[in-house]
Every structure is written in C-alpha cells, then in structure tokens.
Protein backbone atom coordinates (compact mmCIF):
# COMPACT_ATOMS: atom_id res chain seq x y z
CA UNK A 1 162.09 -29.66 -31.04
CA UNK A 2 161.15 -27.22 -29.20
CA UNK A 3 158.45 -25.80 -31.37
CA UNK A 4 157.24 -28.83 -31.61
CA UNK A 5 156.36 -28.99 -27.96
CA UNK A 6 154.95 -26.09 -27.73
CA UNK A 7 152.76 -26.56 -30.88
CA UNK A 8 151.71 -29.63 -28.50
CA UNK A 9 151.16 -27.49 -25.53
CA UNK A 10 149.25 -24.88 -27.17
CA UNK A 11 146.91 -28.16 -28.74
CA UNK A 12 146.31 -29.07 -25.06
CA UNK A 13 146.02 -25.54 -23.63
CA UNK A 14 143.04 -25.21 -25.82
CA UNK A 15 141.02 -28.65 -25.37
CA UNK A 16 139.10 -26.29 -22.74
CA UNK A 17 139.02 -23.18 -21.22
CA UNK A 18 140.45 -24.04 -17.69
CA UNK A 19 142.88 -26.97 -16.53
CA UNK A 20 142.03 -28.38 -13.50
CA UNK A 21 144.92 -27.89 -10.89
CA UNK A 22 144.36 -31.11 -8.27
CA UNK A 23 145.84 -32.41 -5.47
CA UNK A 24 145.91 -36.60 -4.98
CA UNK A 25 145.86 -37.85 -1.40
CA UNK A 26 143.80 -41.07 -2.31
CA UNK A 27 145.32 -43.27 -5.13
CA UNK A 28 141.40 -44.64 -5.26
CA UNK A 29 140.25 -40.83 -6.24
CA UNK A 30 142.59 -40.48 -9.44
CA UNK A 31 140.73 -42.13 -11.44
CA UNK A 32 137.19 -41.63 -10.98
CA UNK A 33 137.70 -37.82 -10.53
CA UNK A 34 139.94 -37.47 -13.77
CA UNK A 35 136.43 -39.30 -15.50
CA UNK A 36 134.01 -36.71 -14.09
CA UNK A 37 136.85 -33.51 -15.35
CA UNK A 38 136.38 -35.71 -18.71
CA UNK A 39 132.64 -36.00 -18.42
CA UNK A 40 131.99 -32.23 -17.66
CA UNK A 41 134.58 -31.17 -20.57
CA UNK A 42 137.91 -30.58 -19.16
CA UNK A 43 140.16 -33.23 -20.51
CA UNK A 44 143.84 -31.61 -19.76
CA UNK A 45 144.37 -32.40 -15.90
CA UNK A 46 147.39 -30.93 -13.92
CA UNK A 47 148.46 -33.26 -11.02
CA UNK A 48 150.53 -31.35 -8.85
CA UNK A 49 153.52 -33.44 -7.19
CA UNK A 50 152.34 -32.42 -3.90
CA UNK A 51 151.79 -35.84 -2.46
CA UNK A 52 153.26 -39.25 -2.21
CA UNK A 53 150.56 -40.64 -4.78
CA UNK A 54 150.91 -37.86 -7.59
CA UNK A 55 153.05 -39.84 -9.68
CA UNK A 56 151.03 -43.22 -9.29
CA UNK A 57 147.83 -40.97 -9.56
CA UNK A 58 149.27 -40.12 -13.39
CA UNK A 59 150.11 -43.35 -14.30
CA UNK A 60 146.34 -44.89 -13.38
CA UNK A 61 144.43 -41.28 -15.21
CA UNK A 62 147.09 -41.94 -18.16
CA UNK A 63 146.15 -45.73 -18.30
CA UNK A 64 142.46 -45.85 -17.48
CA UNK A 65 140.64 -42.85 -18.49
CA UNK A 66 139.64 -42.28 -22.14
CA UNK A 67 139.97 -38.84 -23.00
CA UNK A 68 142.38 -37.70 -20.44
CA UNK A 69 145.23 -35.05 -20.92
CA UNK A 70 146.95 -35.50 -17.56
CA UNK A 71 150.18 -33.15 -17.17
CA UNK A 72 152.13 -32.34 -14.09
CA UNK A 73 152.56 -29.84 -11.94
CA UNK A 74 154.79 -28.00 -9.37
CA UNK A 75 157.50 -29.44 -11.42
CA UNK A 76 160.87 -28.47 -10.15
CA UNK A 77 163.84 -30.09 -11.24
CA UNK A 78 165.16 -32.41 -14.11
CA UNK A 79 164.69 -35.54 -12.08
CA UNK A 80 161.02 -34.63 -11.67
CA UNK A 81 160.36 -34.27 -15.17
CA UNK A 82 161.60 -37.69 -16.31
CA UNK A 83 159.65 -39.80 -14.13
CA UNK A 84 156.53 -37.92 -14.78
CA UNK A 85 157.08 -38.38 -18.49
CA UNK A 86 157.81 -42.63 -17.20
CA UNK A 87 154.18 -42.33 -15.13
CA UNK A 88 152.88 -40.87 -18.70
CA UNK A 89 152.36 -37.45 -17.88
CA UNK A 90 151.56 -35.29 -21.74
CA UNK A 91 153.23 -32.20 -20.60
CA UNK A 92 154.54 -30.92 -17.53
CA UNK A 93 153.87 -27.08 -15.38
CA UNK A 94 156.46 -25.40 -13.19
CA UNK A 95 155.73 -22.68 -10.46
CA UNK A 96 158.71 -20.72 -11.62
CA UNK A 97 161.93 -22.12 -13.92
CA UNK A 98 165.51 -22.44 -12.92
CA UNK A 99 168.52 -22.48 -15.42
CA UNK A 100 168.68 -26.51 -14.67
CA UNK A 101 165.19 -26.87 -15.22
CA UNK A 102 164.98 -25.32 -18.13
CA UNK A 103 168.07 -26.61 -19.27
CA UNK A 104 166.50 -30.41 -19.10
CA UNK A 105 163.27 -29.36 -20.07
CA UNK A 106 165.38 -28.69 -23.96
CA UNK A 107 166.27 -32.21 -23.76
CA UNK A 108 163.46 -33.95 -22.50
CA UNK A 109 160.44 -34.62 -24.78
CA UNK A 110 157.97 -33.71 -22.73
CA UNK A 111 156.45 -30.51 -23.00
CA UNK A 112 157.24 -27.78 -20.00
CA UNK A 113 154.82 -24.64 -18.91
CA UNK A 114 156.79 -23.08 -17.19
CA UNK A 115 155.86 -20.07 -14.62
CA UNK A 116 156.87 -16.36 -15.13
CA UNK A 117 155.64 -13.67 -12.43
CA UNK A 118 157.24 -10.42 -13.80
CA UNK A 119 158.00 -9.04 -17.05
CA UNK A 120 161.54 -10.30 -16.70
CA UNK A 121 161.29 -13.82 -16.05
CA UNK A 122 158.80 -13.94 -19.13
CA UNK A 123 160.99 -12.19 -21.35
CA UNK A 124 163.74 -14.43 -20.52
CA UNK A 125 161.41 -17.78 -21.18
CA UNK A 126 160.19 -15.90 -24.14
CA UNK A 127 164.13 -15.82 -25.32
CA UNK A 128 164.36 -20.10 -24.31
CA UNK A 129 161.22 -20.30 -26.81
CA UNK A 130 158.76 -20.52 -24.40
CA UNK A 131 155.97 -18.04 -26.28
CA UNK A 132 153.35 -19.93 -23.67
CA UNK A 133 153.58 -19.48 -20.02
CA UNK A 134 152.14 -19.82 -16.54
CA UNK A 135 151.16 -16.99 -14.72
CA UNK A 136 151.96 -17.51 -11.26
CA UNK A 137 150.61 -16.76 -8.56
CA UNK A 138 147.95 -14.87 -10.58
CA UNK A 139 146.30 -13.22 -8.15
CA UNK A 140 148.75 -12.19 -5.65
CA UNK A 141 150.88 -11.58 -8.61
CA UNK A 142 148.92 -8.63 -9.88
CA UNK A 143 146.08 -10.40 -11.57
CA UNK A 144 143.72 -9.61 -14.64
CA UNK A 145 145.47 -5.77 -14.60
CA UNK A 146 149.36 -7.12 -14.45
CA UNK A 147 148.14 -9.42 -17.44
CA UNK A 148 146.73 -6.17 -19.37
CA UNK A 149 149.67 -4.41 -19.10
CA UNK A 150 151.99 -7.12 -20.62
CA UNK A 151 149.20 -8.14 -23.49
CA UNK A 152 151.08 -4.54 -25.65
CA UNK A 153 154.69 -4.87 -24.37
CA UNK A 154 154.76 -8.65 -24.52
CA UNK A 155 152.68 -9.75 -27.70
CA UNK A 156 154.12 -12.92 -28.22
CA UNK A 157 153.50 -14.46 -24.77
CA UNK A 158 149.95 -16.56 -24.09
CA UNK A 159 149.45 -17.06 -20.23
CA UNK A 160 147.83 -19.93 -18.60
CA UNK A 161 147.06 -17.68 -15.17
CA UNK A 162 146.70 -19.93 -12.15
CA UNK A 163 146.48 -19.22 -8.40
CA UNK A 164 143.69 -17.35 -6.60
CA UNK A 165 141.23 -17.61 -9.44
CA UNK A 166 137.71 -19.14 -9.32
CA UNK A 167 135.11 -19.24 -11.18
CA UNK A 168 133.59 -15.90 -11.10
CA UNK A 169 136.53 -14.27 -11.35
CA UNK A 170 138.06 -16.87 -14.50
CA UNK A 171 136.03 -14.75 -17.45
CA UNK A 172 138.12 -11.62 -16.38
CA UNK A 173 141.41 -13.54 -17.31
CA UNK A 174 139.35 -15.38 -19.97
CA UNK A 175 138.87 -11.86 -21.79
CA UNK A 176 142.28 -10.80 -22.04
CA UNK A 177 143.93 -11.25 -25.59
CA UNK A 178 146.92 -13.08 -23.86
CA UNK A 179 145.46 -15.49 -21.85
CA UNK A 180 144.94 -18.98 -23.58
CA UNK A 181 143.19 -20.77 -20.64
CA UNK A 182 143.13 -20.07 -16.79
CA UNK A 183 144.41 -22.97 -13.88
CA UNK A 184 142.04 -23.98 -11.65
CA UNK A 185 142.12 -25.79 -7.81
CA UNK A 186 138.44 -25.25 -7.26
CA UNK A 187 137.21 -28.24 -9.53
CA UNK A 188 138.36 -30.52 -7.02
CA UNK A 189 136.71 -29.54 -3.45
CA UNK A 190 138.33 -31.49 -0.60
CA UNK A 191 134.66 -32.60 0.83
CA UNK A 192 133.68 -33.69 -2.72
CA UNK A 193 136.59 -35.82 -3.13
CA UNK A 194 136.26 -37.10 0.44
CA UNK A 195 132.11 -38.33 -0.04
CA UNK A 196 133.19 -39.40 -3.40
CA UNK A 197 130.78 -36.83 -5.17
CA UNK A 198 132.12 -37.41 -8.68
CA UNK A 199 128.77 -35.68 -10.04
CA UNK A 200 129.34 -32.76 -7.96
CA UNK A 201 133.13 -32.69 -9.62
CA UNK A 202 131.25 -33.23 -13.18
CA UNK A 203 128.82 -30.41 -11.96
CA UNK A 204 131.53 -27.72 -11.48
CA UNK A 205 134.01 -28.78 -14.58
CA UNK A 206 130.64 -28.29 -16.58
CA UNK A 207 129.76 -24.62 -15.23
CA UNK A 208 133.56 -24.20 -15.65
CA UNK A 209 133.87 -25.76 -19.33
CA UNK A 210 130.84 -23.10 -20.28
CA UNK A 211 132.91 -20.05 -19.80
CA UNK A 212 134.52 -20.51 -23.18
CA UNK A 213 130.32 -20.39 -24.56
C-alpha cells in the first residue's frame, strides 16, 4: 500500500514544477483562486490547515474546480489526516512527522509528504518507505547547498523543498537531481487575494509553471 501512495504522490509531485502552498481566510477565495493556479498550470494545490476555513476551502476546490489536485498541509496528527481525506483532500504534507503520525499515515489511504530537515529524520522516513519528502524549512534549513550534499549520500530520496523560496531563487532547487518540485507561498499574495485579482494569481502560477521550460 504504501508504494502505491507514493507512486500516487510522485504522479502529483510532477503535474508541475511548484505546488502552491496557500493560506484560506475567505471560504469565497477557495475556489476562484484554485481556478486561476489551474489556469496558469499548477493543478496540485496545498491548503495548509492554518485557518478555520481550510478544511471547507478543500471540500469546495475538490468539488468545483476541474483540474484541481488539492492536498493538505501542516498536517499534524492522525485526526487531521482523516477529515482532510472526508473534505477530499488527494494527498496530504506534514512540516515534520511524529511516530503517531506516521503510524496513521500506514493505515490511512491517503497519501502523506511528510517533512525531513536533517539527514536523520530523512533516513528514518526513507526506512517507513517514504523515498519522497518535504524539505522543510528549506531555506533556513540550509537550502539549495544542504540539498547538494544529501543528492550522493541519500540517492533514493526526491525533495519537495518548501519555505523561504520564491521565484528567482526556485530554478536553484529546480536544478538539483533530488528535487522533484519546489513549495511555494508566493502564488497567493495577500493583496491579490484581498482585490480579488485572480489574473494576477494566473499571472504568477504562469511565470512559475515556466520554470520547468
């Protein structure tokens, strides 16, 4: 089963070469943001359970846009990942992992990413089966060199770096052999979301959907 999911994850991983990382504060912005991420090429979404909406912000991307991916993130305990999987998440991202949440994540159908920030915790998700990861916080972390360094060591591992990275700096991660994709939270611009800009979202998940070109 659990090769299964990941053969699932790493099919999602690679719609596009970044996965938007948002934050839902208005239920009435899911849904037209998630189209313009569509629209501009960036189908896998990652709606972080940050606010009261997130879950109800899944459900509505998951039941009214076409094309949509939507996963979610900051994923922390068991309970967490079975009502996402109820709201219709696809898969599910974790800052970090936890014996428990790793533990449910073997039962549970939906597909984890979890987080690894040092050669340790990925070696021991690499021994649960998880050969794809999230590298978190990227930046603070140790970035596009920490990533080099592991690529020889730690073959088998493909990163999904998020936190700190932006658009210039995203084709640095990009290059590395073990980095499948790269998270993004600048898709989503507070003011954009506020005016409603939904071309302006399509704009920047365009310029960002190019860096794969």
């Amino acid at each position: 089963m659990t090769e299964h999911k990941q053969q699932r994850l790493r099919e999602i991983l690679a719609l596009a070469p970044v996965v938007p990382v948002v934050v839902v504060d208005d239920l009435t912005h899911a849904v037209p943001m998630a189209r313009a991420l569509v629209a501009g090429g960036l189908p896998a979404i990652e709606v972080t359970l940050r606010t009261p909406v997130a879950l109800a912000a899944i459900s509505a991307i998951a039941g009214e846009v076409e094309g949509a991916v939507v996963g979610v993130g900051t994923v922390l305990d068991a309970e967490q990942l079975a009502v996402a999987r109820r709201a219709g998440a696809h898969f599910a991202v974790s800052p970090g992992v936890s014996p428990k949440l790793l533990d449910a994540a073997a039962d549970d159908p939906l597909p984890l990413l979890p987080g690894a920030a040092t050669a340790s915790e990925a070696m021991h998700l690499l021994e649960r089966g998880y050969g794809l990861q999230k590298f978190f916080p990227a930046v603070p972390a140790g970035g596009v060199k920490l990533l080099s360094a592991w690529a020889s060591p730690l073959p088998q591992i493909r990163f999904c770096p998020t936190g700190g990275i932006s658009l210039s700096t995203a084709p640095e991660f990009l290059a590395l052999p073990n980095v499948v994709c790269v998270g993004g939270s600048w898709l989503t611009p507070k003011e954009r979301l506020a005016t409603g800009d939904w071309a302006g979202i399509e704009t920047l998940a365009r310029a960002a959907n190019a860096l794969r070109a």
